[in-house]
C-alpha atoms as a PDB file:
ATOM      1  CA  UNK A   1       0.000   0.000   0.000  1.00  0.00           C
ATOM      2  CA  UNK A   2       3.180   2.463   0.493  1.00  0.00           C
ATOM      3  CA  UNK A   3       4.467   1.568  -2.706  1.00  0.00           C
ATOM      4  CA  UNK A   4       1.362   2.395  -4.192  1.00  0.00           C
ATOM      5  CA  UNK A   5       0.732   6.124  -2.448  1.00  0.00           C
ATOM      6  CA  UNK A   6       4.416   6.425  -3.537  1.00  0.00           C
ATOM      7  CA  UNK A   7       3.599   5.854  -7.169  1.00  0.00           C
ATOM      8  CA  UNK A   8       0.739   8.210  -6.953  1.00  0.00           C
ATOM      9  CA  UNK A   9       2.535  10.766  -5.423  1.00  0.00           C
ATOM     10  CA  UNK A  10       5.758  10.651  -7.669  1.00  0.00           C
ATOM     11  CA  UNK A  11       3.127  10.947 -10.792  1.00  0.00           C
ATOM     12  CA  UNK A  12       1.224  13.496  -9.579  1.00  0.00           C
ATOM     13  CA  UNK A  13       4.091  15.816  -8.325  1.00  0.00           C
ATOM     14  CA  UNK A  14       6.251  14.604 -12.204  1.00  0.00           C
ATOM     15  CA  UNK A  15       2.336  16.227 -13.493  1.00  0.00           C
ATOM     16  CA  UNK A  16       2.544  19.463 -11.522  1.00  0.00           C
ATOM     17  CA  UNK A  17       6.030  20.007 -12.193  1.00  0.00           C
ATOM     18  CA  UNK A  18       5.827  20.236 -16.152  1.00  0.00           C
ATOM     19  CA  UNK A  19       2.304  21.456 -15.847  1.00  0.00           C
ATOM     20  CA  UNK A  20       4.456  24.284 -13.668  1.00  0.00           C
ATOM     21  CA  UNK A  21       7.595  24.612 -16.473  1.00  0.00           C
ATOM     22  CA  UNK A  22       4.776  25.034 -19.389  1.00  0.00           C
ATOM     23  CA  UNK A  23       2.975  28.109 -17.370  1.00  0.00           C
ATOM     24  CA  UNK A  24       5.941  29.808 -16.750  1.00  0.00           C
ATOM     25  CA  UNK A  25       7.338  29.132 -19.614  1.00  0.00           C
ATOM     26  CA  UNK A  26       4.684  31.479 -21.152  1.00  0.00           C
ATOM     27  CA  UNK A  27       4.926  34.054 -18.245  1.00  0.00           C
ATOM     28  CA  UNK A  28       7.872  34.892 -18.913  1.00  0.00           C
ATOM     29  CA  UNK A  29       7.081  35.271 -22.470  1.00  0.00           C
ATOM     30  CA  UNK A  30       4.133  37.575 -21.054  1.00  0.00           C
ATOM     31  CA  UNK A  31       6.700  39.447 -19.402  1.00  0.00           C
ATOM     32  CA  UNK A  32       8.841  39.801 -22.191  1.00  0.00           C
ATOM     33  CA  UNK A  33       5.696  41.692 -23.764  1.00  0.00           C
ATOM     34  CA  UNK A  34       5.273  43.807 -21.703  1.00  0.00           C
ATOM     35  CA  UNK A  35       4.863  47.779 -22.260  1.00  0.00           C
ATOM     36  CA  UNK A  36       7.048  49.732 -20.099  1.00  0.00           C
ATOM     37  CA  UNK A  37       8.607  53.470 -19.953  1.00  0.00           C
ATOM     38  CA  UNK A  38      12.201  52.315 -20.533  1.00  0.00           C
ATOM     39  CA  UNK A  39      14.118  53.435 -23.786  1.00  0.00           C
ATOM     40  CA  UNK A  40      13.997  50.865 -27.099  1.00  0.00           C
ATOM     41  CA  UNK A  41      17.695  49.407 -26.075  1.00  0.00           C
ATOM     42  CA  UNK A  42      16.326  48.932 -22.331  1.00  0.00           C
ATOM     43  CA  UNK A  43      12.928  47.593 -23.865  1.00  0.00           C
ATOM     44  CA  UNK A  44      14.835  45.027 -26.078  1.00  0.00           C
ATOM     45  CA  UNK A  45      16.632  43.912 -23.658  1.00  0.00           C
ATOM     46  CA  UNK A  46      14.257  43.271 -21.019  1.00  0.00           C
ATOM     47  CA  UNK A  47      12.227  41.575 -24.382  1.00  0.00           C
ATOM     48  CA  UNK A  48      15.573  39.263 -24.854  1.00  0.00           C
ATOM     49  CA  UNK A  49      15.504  38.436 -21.667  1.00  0.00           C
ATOM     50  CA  UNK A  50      11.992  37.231 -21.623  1.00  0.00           C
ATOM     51  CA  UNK A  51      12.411  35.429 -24.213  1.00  0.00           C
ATOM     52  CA  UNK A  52      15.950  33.107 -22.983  1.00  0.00           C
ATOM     53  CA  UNK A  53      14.344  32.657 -20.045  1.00  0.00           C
ATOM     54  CA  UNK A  54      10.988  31.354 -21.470  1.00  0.00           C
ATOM     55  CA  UNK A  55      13.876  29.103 -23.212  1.00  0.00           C
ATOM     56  CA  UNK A  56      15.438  28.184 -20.047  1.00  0.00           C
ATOM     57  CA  UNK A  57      11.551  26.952 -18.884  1.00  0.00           C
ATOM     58  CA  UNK A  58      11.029  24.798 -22.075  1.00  0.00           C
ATOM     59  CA  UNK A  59      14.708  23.114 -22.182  1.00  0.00           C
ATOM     60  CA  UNK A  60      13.787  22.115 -18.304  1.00  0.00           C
ATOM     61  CA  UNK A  61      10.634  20.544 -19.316  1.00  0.00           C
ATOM     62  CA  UNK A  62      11.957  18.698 -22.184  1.00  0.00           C
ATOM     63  CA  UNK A  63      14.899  17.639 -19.825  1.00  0.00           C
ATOM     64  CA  UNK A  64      12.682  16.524 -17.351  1.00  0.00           C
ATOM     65  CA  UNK A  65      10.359  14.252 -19.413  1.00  0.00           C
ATOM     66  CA  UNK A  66      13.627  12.635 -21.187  1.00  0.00           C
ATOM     67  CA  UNK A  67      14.622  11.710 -17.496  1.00  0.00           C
ATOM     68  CA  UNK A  68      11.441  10.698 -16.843  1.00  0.00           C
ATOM     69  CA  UNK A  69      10.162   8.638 -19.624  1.00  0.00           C
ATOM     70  CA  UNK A  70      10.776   5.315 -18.421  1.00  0.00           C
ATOM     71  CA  UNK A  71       9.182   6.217 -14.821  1.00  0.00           C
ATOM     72  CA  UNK A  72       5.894   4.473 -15.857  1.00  0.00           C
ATOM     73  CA  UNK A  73       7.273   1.317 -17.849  1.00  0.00           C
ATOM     74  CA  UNK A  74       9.209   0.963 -14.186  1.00  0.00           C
ATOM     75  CA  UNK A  75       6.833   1.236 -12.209  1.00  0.00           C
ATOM     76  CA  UNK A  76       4.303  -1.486 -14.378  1.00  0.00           C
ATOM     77  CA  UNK A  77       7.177  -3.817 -14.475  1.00  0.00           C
ATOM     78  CA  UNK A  78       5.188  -5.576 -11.605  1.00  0.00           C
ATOM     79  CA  UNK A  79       7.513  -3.985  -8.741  1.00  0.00           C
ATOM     80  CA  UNK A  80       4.673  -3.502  -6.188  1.00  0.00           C
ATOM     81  CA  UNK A  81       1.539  -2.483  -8.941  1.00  0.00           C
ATOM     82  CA  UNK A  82      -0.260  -4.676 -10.701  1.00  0.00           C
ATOM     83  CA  UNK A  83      -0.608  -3.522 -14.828  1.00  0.00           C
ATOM     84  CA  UNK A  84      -4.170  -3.103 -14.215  1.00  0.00           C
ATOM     85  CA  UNK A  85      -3.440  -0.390 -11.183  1.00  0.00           C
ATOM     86  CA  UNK A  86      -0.390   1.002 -12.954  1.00  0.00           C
ATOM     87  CA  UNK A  87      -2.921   1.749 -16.287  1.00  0.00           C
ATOM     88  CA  UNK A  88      -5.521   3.090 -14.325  1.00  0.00           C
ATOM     89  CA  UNK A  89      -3.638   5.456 -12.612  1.00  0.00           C
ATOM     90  CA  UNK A  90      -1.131   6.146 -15.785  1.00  0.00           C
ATOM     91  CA  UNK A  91       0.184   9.644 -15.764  1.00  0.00           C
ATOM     92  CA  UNK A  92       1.211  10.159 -19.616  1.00  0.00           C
ATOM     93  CA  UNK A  93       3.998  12.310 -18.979  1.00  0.00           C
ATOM     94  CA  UNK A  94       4.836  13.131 -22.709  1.00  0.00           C
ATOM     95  CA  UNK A  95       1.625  14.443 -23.312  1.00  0.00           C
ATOM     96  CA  UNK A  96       1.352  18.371 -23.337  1.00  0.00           C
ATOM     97  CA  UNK A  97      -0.022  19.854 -19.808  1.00  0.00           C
ATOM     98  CA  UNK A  98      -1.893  22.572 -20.762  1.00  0.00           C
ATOM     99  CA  UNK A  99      -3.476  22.951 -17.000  1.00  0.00           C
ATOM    100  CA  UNK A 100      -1.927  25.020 -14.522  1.00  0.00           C
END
C-alpha cells in the first residue's frame, strides 16, 4: 500500500512540475511583452531576456520528461503495482499539460 501512495505521489508531483515549467514558460514570455517606460535598447533587452528565459523553462521541461520517460514502464514492471493499477492510474507524462 506504500508503494502504491508512492507511485501516486511521484506521478502526480512529475504532473505538476511540467504542468508548472509550461505556465511559466509562457509568463515569462508575457513578461517579455510587456509595455514599459524604458528606452527601445532597455525595452529590447528586457524583451531578450523574456524570451531566454521562457527558453530556459522549455529546455527544463523537455529535460525533465527525457529523465522521466521510463518512470511508468518501471513502475508497471510488476515492482509492487499490478498492470491493471499502474494503467488506471497512468500519468502520460509526454503528453502536453496545458493545465496550470
Amino acid at each position: 500500500m506504500r508503494w502504491n501512495e508512492e507511485v501516486l505521489l511521484l506521478r502526480e508531483e512529475m504532473r505538476r512540475v511540467l504542468t508548472f515549467l509550461e505556465w511559466r514558460a509562457s509568463w515569462w514570455v508575457g513578461q517579455a511583452g510587456r509595455e514599459s517606460l524604458v528606452s527601445p535598447a532597455h525595452a529590447e533587452g528586457l524583451q531578450a531576456y523574456g524570451h531566454r528565459q521562457a527558453s530556459v523553462q522549455r529546455a527544463l521541461l523537455v529535460s525533465f520528461k527525457s529523465k522521466w520517460c521510463q518512470v511508468n514502464e518501471y513502475i508497471s514492471s510488476g515492482k509492487g503495482m499490478s498492470d491493471a493499477e499502474a494503467d488506471a492510474q497512468d500519468v502520460d507524462i509526454d503528453s502536453d499539460n496545458e493545465t496550470a
